[in-house]
Protein backbone atom coordinates (compact mmCIF):
# COMPACT_ATOMS: atom_id res chain seq x y z
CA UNK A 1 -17.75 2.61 6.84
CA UNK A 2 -14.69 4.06 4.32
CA UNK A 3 -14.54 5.67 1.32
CA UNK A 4 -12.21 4.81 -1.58
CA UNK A 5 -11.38 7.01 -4.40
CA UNK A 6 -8.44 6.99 -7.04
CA UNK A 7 -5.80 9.91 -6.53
CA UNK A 8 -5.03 12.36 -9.72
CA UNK A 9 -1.52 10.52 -9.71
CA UNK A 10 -0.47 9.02 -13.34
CA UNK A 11 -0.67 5.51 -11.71
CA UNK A 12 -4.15 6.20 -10.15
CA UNK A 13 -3.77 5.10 -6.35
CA UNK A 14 -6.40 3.64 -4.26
CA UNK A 15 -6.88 5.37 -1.39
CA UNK A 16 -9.66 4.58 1.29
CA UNK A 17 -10.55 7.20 4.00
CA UNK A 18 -12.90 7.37 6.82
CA UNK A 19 -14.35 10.84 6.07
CA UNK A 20 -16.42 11.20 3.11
CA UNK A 21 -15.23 14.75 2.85
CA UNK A 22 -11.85 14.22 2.49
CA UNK A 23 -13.02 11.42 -0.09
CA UNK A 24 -15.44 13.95 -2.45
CA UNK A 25 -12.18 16.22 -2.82
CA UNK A 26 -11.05 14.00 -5.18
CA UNK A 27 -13.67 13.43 -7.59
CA UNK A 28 -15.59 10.23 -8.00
CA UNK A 29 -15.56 8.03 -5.02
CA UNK A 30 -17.74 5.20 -3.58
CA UNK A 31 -18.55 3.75 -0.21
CA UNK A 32 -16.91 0.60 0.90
CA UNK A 33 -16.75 -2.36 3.64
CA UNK A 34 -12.52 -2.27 3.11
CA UNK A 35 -10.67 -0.93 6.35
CA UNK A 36 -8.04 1.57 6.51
CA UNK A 37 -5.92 0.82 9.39
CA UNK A 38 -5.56 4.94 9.40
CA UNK A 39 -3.01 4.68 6.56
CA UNK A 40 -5.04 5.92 3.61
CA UNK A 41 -4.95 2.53 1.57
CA UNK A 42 -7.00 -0.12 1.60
CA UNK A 43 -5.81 -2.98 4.03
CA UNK A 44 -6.52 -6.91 2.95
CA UNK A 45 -6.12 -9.57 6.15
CA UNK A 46 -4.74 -6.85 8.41
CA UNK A 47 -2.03 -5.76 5.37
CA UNK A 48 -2.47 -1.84 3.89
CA UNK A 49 -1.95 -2.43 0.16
CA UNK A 50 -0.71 0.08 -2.02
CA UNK A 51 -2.66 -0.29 -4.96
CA UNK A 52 -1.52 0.93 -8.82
CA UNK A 53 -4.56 1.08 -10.90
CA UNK A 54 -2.98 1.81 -14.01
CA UNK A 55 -0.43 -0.36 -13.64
CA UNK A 56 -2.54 -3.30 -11.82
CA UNK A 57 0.04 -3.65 -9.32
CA UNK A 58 -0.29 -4.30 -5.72
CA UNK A 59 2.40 -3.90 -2.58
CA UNK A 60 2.72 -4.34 0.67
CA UNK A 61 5.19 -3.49 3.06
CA UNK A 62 5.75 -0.09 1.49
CA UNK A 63 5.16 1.11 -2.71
CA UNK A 64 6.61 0.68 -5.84
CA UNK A 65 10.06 1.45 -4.47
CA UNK A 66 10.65 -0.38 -1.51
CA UNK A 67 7.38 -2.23 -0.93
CA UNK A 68 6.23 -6.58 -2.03
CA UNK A 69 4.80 -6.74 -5.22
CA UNK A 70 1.82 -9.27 -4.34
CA UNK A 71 -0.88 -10.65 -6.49
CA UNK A 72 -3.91 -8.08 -6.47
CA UNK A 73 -6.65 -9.28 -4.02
CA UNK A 74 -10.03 -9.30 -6.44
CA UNK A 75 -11.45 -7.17 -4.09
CA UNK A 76 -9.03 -4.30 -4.40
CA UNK A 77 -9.22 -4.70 -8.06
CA UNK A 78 -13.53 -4.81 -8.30
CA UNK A 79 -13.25 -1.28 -5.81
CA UNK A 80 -10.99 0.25 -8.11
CA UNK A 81 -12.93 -0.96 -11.35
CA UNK A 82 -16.04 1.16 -9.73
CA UNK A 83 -14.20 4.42 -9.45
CA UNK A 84 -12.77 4.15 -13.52
């Protein structure tokens, strides 16, 4: 089991944890099915996407800068709805 929460950024990134501690430091956060891969984002079909809430954007590969901008998976877009 993870936990996802949205970081105080101005983007608002999706992060997903293992330990709910480190999750509650943030504020609101939620329990979720969604692996981690140990990378601190949520990871889609063995990928770790960077997720943008404000911006719905999603990457892979890396982040705005030097990551894929790929179509948001519905399921990282529903987590992130529940943490708004």
């Amino acid at each position: 089991m993870s936990y996802a929460y949205l970081d105080q950024s101005e983007y608002r990134v999706l992060h997903v944890v293992a330990a709910e501690g480190t999750a509650s430091k943030h504020g609101k956060y939620v329990q979720t099915d969604i692996d981690t891969e140990g990378t601190g984002y949520p990871a889609v079909n063995g990928e770790s996407i960077v997720y943008y809430s404000e911006l719905d954007e999603a990457y892979i590969k890396g982040n705005r800068k030097d990551g894929k901008l790929i179509p948001t998976p519905r399921v990282i877009r529903d987590l992130a709805d529940q943490l708004k």
